[in-house]
N, C-alpha and C. Protein backbone atom coordinates (compact mmCIF):
# COMPACT_ATOMS: atom_id res chain seq x y z
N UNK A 1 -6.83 17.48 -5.90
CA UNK A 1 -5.53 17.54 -6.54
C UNK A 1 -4.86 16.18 -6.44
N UNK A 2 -4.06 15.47 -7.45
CA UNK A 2 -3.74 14.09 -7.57
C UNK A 2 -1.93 14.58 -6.75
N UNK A 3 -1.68 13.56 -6.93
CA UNK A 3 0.09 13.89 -6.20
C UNK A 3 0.79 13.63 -7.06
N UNK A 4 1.43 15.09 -7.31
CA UNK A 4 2.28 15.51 -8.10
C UNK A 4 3.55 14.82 -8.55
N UNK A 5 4.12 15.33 -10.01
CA UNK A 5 4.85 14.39 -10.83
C UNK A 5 6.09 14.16 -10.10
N UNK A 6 6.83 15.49 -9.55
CA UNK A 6 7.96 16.29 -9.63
C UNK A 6 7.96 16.19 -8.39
N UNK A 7 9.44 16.66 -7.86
CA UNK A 7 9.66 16.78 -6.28
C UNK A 7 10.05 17.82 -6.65
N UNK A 8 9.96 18.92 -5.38
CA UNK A 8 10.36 20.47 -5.73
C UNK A 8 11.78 20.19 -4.94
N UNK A 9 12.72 19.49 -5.84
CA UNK A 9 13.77 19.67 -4.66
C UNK A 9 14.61 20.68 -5.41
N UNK A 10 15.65 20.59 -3.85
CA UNK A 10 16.50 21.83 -3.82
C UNK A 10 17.49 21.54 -2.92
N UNK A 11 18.61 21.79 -4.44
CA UNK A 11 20.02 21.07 -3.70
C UNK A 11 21.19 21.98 -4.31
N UNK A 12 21.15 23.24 -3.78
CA UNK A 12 22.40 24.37 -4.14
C UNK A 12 23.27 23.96 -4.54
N UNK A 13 24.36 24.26 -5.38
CA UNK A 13 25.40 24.18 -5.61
C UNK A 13 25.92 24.38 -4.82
N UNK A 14 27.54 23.25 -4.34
CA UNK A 14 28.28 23.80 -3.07
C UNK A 14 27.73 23.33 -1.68
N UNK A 15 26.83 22.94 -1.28
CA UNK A 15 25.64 22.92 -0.33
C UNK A 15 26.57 23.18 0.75
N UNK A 16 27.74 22.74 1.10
CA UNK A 16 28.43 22.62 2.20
C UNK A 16 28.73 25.02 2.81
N UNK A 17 29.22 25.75 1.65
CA UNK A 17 29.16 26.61 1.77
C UNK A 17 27.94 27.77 1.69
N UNK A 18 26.49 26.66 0.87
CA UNK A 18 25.97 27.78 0.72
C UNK A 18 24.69 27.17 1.53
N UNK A 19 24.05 26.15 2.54
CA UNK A 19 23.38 25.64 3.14
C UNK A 19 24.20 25.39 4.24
N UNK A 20 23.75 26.43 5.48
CA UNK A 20 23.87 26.63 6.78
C UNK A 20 22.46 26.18 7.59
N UNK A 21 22.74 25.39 8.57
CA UNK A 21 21.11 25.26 9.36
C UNK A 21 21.94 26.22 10.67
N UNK A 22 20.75 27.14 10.78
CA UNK A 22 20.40 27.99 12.00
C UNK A 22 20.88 27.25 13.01
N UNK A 23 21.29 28.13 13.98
CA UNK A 23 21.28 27.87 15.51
C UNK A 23 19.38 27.15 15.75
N UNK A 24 19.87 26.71 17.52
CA UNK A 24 18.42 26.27 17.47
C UNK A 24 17.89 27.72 18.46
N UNK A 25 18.55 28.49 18.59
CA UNK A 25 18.12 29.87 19.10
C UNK A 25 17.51 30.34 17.79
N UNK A 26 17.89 30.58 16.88
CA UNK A 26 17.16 31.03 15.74
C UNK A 26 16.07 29.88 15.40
N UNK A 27 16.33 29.13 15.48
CA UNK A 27 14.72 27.99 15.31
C UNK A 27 13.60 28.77 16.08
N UNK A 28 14.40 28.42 16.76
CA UNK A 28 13.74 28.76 18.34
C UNK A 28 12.64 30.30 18.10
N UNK A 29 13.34 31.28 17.71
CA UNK A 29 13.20 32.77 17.92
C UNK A 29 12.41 33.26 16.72
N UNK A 30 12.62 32.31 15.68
CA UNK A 30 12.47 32.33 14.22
C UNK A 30 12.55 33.56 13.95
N UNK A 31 12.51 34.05 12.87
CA UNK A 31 12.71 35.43 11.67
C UNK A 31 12.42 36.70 12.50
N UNK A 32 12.62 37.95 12.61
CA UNK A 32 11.96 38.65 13.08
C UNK A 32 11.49 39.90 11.89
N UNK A 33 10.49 40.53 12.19
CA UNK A 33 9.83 41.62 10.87
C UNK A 33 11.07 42.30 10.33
N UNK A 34 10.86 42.51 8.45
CA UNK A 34 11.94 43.23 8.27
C UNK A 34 13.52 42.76 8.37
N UNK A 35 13.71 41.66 9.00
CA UNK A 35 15.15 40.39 9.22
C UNK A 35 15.38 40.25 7.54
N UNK A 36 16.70 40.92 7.52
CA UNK A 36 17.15 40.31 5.77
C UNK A 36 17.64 38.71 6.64
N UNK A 37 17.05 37.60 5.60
CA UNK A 37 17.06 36.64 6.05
C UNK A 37 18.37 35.71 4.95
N UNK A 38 19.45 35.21 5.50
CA UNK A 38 20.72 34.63 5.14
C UNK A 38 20.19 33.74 4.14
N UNK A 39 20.79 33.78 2.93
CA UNK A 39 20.48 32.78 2.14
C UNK A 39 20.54 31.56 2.23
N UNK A 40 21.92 31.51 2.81
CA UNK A 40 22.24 30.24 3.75
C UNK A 40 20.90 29.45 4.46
N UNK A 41 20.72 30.16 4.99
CA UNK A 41 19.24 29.62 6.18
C UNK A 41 18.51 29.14 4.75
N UNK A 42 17.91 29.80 4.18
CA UNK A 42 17.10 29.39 3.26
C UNK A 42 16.99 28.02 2.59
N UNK A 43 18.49 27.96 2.01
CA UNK A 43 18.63 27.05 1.54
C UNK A 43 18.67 26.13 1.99
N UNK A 44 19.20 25.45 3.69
CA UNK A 44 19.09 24.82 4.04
C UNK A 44 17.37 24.36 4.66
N UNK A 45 16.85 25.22 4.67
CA UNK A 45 15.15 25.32 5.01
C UNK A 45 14.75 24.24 3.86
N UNK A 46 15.05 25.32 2.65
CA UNK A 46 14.31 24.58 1.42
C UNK A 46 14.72 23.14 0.58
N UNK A 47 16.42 22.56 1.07
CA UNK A 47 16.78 21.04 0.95
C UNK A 47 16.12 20.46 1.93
N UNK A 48 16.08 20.35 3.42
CA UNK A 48 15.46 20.10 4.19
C UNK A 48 14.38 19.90 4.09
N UNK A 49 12.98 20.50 3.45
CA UNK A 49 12.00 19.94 3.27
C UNK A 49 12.03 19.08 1.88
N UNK A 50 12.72 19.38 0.74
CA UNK A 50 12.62 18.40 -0.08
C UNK A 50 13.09 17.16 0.05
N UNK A 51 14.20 17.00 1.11
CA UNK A 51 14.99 15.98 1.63
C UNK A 51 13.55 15.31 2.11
N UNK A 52 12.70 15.64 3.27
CA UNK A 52 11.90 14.87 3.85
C UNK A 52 10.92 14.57 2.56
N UNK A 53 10.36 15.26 1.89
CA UNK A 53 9.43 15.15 1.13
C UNK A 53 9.52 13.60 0.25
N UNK A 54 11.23 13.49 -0.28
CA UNK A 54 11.23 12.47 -1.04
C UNK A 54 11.52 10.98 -0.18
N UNK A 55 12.26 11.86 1.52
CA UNK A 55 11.83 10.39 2.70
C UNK A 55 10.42 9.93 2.44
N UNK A 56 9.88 10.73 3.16
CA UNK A 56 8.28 10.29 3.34
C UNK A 56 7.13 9.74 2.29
N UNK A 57 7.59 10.17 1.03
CA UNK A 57 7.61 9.39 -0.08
C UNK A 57 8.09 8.10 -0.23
N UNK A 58 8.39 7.70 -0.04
CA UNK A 58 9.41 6.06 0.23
C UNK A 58 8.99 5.41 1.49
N UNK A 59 8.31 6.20 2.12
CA UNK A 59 7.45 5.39 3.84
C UNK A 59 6.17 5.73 3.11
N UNK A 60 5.69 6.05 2.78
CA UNK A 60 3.91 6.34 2.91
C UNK A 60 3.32 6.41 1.36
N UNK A 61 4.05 6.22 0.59
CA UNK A 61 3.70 6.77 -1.07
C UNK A 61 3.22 5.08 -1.21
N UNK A 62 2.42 4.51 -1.92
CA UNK A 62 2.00 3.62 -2.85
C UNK A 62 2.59 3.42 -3.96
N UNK A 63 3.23 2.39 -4.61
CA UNK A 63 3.66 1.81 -5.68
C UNK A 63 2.68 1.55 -6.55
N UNK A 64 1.46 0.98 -6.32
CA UNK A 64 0.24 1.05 -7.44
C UNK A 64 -1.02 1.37 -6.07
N UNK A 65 -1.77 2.01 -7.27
CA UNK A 65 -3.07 2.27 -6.98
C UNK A 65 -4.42 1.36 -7.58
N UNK A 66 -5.18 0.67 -7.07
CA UNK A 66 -5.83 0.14 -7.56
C UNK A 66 -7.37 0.61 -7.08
N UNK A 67 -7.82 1.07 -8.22
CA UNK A 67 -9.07 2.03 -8.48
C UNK A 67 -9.92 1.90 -9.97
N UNK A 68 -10.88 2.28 -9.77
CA UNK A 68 -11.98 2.37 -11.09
C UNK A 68 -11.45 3.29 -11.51
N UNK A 69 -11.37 4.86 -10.77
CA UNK A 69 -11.07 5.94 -10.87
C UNK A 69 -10.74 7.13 -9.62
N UNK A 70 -10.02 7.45 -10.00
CA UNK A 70 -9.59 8.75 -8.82
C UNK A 70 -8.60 8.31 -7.59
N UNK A 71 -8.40 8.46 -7.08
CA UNK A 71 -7.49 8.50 -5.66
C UNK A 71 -6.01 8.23 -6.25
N UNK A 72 -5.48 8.52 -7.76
CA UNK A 72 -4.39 9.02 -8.00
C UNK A 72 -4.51 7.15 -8.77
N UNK A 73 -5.68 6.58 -9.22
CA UNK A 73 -5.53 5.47 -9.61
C UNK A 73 -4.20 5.03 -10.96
N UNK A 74 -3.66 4.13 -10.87
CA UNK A 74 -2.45 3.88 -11.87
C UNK A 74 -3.15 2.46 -12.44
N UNK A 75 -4.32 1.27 -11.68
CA UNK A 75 -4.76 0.65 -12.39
C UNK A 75 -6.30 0.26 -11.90
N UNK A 76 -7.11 -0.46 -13.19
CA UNK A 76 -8.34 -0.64 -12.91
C UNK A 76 -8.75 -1.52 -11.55
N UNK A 77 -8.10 -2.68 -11.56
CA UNK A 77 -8.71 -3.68 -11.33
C UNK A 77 -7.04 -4.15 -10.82
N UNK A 78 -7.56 -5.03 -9.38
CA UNK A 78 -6.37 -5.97 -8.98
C UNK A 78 -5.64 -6.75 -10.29
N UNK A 79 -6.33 -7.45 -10.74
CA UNK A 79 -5.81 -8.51 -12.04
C UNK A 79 -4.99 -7.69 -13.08
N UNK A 80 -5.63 -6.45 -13.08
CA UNK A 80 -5.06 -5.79 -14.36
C UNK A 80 -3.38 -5.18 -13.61
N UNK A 81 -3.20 -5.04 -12.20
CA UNK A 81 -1.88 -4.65 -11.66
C UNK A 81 -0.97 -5.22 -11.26
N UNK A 82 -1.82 -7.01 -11.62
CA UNK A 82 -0.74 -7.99 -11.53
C UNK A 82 -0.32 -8.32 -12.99
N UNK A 83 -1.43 -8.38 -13.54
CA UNK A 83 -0.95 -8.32 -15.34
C UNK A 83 0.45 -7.76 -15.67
N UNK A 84 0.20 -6.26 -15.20
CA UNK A 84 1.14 -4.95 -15.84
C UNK A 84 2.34 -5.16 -15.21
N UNK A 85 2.13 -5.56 -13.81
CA UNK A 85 3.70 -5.08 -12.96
C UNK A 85 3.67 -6.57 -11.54
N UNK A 86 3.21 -7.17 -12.10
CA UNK A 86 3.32 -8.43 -11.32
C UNK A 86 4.82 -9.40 -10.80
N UNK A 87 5.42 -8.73 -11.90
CA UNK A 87 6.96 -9.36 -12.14
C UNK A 87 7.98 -8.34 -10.98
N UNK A 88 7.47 -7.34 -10.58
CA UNK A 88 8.33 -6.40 -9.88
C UNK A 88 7.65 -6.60 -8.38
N UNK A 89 8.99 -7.07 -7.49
CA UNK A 89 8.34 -7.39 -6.30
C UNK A 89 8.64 -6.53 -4.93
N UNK A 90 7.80 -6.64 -3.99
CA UNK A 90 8.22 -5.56 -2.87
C UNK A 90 7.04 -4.16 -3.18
N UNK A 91 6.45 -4.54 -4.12
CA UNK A 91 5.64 -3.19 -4.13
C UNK A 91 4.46 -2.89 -2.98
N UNK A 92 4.04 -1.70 -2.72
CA UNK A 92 3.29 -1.20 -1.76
C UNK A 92 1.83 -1.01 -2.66
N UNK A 93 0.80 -1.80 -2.14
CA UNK A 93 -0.39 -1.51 -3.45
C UNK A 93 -1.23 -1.15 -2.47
N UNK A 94 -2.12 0.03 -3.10
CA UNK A 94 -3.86 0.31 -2.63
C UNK A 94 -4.98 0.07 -3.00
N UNK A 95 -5.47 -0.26 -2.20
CA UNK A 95 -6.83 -0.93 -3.05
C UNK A 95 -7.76 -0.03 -2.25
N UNK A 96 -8.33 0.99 -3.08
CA UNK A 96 -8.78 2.32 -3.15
C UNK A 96 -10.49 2.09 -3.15
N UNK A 97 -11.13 1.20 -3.78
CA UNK A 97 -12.50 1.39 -4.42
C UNK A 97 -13.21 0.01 -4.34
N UNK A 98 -14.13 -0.41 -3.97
CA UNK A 98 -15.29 -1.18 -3.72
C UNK A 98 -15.19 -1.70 -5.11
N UNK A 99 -15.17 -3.34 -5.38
CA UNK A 99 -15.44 -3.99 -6.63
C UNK A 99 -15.74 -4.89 -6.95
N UNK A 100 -16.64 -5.60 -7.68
CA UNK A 100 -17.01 -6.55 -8.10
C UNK A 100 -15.26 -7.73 -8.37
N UNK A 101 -14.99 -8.77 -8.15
CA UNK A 101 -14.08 -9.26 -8.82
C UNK A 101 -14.42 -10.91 -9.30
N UNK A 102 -13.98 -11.05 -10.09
CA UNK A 102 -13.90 -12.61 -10.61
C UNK A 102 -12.20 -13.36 -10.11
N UNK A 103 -12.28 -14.49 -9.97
CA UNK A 103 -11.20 -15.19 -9.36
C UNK A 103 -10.00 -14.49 -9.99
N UNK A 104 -9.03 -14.37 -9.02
CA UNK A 104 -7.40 -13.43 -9.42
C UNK A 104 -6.33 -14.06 -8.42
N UNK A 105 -5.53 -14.50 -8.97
CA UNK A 105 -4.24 -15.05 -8.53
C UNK A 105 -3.73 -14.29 -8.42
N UNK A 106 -2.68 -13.89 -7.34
CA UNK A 106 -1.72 -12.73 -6.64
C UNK A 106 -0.84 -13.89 -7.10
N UNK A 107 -0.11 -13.67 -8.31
CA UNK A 107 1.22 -14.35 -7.92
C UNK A 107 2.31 -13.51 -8.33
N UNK A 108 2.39 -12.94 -6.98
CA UNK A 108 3.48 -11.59 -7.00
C UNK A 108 4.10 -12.09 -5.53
N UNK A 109 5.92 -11.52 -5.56
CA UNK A 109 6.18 -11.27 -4.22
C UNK A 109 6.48 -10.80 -3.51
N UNK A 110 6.19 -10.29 -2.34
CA UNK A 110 6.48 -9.59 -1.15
C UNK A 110 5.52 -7.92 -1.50
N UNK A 111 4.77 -8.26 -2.26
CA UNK A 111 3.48 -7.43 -2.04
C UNK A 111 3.04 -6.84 -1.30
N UNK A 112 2.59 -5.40 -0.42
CA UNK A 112 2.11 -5.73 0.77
C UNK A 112 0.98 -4.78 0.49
N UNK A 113 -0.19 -5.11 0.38
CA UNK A 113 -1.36 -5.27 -0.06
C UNK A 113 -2.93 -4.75 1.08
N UNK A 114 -2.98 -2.83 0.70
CA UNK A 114 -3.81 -2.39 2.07
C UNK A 114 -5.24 -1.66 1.61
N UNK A 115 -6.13 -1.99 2.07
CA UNK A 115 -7.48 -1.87 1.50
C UNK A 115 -8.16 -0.12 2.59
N UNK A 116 -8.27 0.71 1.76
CA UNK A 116 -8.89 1.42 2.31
C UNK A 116 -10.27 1.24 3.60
N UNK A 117 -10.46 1.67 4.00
CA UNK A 117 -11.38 1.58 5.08
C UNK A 117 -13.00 1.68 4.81
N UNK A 118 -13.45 0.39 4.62
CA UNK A 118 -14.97 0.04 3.84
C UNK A 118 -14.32 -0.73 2.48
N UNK A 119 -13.69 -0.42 1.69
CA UNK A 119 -13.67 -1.39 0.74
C UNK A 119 -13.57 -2.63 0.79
N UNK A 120 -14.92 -3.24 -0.26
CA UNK A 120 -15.06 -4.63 -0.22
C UNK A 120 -15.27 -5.02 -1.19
N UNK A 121 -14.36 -6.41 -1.91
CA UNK A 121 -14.26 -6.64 -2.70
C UNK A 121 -15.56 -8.26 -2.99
N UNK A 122 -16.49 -7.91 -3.59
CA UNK A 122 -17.77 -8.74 -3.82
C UNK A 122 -17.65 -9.81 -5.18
N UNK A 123 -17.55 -10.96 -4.90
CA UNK A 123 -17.54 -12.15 -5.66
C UNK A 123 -18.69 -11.87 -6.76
N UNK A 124 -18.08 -11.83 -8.32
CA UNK A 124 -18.22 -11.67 -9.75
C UNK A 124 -19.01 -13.07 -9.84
N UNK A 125 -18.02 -13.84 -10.09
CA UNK A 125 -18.21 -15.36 -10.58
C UNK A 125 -16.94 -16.34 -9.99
N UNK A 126 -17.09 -17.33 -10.17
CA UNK A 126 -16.27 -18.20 -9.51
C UNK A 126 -16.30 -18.69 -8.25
N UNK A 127 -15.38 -19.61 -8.01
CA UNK A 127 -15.66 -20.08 -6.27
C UNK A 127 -14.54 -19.58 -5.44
N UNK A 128 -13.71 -18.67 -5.85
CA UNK A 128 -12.19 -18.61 -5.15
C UNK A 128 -12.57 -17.13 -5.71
N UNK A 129 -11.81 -16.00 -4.58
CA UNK A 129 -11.71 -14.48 -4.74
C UNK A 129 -9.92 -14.58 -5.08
N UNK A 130 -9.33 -14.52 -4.05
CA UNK A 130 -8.23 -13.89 -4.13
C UNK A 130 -7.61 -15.35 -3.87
N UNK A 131 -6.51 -15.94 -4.78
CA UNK A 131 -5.55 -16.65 -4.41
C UNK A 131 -4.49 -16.54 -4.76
N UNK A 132 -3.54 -16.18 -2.99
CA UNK A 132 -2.31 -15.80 -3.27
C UNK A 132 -1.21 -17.28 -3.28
N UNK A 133 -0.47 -16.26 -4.04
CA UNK A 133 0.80 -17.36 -5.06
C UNK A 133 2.13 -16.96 -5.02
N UNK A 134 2.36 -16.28 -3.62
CA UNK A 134 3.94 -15.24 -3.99
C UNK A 134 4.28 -15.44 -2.28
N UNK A 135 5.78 -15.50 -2.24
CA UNK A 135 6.44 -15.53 -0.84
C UNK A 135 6.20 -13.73 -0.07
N UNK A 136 5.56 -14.38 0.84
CA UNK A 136 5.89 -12.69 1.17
C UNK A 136 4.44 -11.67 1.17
N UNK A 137 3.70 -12.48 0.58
CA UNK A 137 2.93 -10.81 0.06
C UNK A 137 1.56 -11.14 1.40
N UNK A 138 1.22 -10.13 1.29
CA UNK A 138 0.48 -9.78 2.66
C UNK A 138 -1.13 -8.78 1.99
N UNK A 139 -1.92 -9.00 3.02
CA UNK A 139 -3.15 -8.20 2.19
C UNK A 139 -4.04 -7.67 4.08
N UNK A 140 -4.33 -6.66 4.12
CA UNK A 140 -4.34 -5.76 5.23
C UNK A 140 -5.94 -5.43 5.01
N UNK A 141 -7.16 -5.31 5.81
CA UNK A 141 -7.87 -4.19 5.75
C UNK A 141 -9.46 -4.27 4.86
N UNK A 142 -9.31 -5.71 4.03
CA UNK A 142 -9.60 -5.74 3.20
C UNK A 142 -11.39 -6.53 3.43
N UNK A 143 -12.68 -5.85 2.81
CA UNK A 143 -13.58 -6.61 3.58
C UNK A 143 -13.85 -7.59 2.02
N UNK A 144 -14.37 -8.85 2.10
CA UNK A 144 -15.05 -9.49 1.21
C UNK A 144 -16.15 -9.93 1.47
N UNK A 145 -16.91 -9.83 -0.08
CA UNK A 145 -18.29 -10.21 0.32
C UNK A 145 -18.37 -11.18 -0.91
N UNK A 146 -19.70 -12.25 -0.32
CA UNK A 146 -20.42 -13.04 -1.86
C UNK A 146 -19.77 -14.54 -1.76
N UNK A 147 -19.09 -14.63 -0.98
CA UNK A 147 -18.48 -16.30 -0.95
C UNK A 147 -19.48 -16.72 -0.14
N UNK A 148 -20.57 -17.58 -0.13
CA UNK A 148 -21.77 -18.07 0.30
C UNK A 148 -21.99 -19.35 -0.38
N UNK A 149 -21.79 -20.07 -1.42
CA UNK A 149 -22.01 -20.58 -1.54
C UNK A 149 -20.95 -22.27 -1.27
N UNK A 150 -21.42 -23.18 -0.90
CA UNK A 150 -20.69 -24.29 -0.63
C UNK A 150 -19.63 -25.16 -1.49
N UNK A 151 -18.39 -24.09 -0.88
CA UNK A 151 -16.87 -24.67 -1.57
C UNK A 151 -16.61 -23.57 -1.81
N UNK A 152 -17.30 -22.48 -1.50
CA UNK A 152 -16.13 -20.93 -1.99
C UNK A 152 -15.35 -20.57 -0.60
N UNK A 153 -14.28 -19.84 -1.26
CA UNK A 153 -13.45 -19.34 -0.45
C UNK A 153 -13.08 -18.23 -1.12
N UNK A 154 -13.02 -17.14 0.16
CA UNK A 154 -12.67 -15.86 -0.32
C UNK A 154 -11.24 -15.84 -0.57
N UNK A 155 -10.43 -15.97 0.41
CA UNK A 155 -9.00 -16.00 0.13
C UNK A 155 -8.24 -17.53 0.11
N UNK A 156 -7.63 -18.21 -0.62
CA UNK A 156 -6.84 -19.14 -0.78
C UNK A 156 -5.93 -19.35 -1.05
N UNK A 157 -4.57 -20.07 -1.33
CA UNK A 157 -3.38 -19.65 -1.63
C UNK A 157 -2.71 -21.48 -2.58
N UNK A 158 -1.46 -21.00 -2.78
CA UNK A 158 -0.52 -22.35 -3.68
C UNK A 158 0.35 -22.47 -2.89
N UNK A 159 1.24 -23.93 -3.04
CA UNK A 159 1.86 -23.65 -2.10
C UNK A 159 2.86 -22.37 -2.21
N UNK A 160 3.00 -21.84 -3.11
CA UNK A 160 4.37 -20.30 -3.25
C UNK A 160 3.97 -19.54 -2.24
N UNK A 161 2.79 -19.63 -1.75
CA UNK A 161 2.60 -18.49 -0.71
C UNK A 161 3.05 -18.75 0.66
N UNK A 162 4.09 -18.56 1.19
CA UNK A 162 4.92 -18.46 2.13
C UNK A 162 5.35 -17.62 2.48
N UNK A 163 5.39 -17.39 4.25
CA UNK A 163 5.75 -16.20 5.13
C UNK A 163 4.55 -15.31 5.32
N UNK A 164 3.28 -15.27 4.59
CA UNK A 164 2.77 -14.05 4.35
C UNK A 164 1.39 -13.67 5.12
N UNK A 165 1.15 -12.57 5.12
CA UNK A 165 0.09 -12.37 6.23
C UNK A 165 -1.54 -12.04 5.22
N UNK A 166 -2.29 -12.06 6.25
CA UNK A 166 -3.72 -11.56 6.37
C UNK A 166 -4.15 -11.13 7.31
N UNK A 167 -4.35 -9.69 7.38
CA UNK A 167 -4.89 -9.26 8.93
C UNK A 167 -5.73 -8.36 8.77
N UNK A 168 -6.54 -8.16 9.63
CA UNK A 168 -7.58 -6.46 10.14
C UNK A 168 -8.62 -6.62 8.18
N UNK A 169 -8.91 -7.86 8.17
CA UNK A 169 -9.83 -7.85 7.06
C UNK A 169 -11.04 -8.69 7.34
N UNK A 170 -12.17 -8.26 6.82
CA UNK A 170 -13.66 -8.84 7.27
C UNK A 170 -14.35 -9.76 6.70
N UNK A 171 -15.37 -10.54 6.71
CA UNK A 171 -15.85 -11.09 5.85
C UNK A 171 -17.11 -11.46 6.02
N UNK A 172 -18.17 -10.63 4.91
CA UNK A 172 -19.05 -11.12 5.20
C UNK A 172 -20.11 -12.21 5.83
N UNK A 173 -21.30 -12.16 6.51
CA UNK A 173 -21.94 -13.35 7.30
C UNK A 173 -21.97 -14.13 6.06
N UNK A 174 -22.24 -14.89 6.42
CA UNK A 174 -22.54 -16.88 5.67
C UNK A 174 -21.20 -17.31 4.95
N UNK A 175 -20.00 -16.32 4.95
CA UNK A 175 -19.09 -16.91 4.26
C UNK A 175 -18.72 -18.01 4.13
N UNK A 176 -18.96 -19.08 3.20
CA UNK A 176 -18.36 -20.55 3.60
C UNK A 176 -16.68 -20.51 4.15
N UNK A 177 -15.60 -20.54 3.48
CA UNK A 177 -14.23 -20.43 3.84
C UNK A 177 -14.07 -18.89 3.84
N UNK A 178 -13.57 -18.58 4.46
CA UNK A 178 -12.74 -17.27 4.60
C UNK A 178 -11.18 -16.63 4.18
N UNK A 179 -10.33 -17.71 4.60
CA UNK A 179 -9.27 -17.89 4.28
C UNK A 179 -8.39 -19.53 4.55
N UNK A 180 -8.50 -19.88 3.02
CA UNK A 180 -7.73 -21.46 3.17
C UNK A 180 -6.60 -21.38 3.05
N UNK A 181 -5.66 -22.15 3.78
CA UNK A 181 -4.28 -21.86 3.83
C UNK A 181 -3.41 -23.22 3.78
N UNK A 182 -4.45 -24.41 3.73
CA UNK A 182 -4.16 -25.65 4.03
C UNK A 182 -3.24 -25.67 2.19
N UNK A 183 -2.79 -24.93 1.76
CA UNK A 183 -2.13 -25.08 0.08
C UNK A 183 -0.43 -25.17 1.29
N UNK A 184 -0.29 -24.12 1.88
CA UNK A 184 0.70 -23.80 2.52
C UNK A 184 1.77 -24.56 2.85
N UNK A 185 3.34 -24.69 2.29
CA UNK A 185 3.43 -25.59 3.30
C UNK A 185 3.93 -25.49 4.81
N UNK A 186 3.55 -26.73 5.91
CA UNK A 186 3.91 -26.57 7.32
C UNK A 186 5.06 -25.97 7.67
N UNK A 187 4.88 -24.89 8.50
CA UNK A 187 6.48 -24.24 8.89
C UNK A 187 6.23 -23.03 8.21
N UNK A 188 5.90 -22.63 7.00
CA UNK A 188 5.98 -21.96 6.09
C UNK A 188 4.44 -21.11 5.90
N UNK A 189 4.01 -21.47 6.65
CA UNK A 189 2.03 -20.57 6.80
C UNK A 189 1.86 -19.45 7.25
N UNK A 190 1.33 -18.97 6.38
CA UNK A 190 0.91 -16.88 6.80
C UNK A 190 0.43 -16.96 7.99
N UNK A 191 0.95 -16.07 8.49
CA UNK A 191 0.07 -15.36 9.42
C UNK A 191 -1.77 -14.85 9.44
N UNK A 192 -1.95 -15.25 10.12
CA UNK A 192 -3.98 -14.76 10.14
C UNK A 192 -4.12 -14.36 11.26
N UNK A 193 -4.31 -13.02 11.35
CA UNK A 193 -4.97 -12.86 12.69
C UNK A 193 -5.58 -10.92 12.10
N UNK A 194 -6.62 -10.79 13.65
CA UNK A 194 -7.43 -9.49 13.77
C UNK A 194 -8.48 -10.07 12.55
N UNK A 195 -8.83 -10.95 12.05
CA UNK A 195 -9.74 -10.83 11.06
C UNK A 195 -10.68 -11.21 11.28
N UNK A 196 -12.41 -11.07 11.17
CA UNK A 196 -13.58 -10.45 11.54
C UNK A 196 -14.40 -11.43 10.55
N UNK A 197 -15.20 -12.44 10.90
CA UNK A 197 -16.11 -13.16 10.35
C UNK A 197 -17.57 -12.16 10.52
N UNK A 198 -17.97 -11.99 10.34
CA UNK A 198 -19.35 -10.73 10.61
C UNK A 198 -20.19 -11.84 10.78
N UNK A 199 -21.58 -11.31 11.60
CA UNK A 199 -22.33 -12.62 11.91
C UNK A 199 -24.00 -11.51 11.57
């Protein structure tokens, strides 16, 4: 099942008279068989979870999905989700699915950018994978493979990329560069750390 369009919320008319929260003795004791149960209670039951539903949505929901297909994908390919929505910054992106990529400029900002667990993104063509170009944006998790040959680098950046991190991401054995940062300027250099050269 993909995650749904709609929030089932529920917000009574009046809420103040007609959404009562229980004692915590009644939490406590909950319903008993046959209990005509106060509408009141109800209603406050049933804002209460839509209340959290659309919190926890806003902590844990993804702004884009980046997928071939499935896991609630919204786009193909990294390049194609900076294409579409590159201009809107602060977004939460997933990178859902194992992929071939050809060189892609992140120049987005404050991105924060988290790779499912095994996905690895394997060098297409070119000598550069990912070069970020945006204040802020961050990339989490993420394994790369295929930069082997002399002068590639998997991750690289311009100087726009400032403040921003790389962490808990892997990189295949023989990688020539891993992550160049020397674009950066001094004072102003991402963060690198937890990240895993494989041998």
């Amino acid at each position: 099942m993909g995650k749904p369009t709609d929030y089932p919320d529920w917000y009574p008319t009046g809420a103040d008279a007609n959404t009562i929260e229980p004692s915590s003795g009644k939490k406590n004791a909950g319903f008993a068989a046959l209990e005509k149960i106060a509408y009141q209670f109800l209603n406050w039951l049933f804002y209460s979870i839509s209340a959290w539903i659309r919190y926890l949505d806003t902590v844990t929901g993804y702004d884009v999905v980046v997928a071939a297909s499935g896991y609630g994908a919204t786009h193909a390919t990294l390049a194609a989700a900076i294409s579409a929505v590159g201009s809107t910054p602060n977004l939460r992106v997933l990178l859902a699915d194992s992929q071939s990529i050809a060189p892609v400029t992140a120049n987005v900002v404050g991105w924060r950018m988290y790779a499912l667990s095994g996905v690895t993104y394997t060098k297409a063509s070119g000598t550069t994978g990912i070069t970020m170009a945006g204040a802020g944006t961050s990339l989490e998790g993420l394994r790369m493979a295929g930069y082997t040959t002399a002068g590639d680098k998997a991750i690289t950046c311009t100087s726009a990329w400032t403040f921003g991190r790389v962490f808990n991401c892997n990189f295949a054995p023989s990688t020539d560069t891993d992550i160049d940062d020397s674009n950066a300027p001094a004072g102003k250099k991402p963060e690198v750390y937890g990240n895993i050269l494989e041998v």
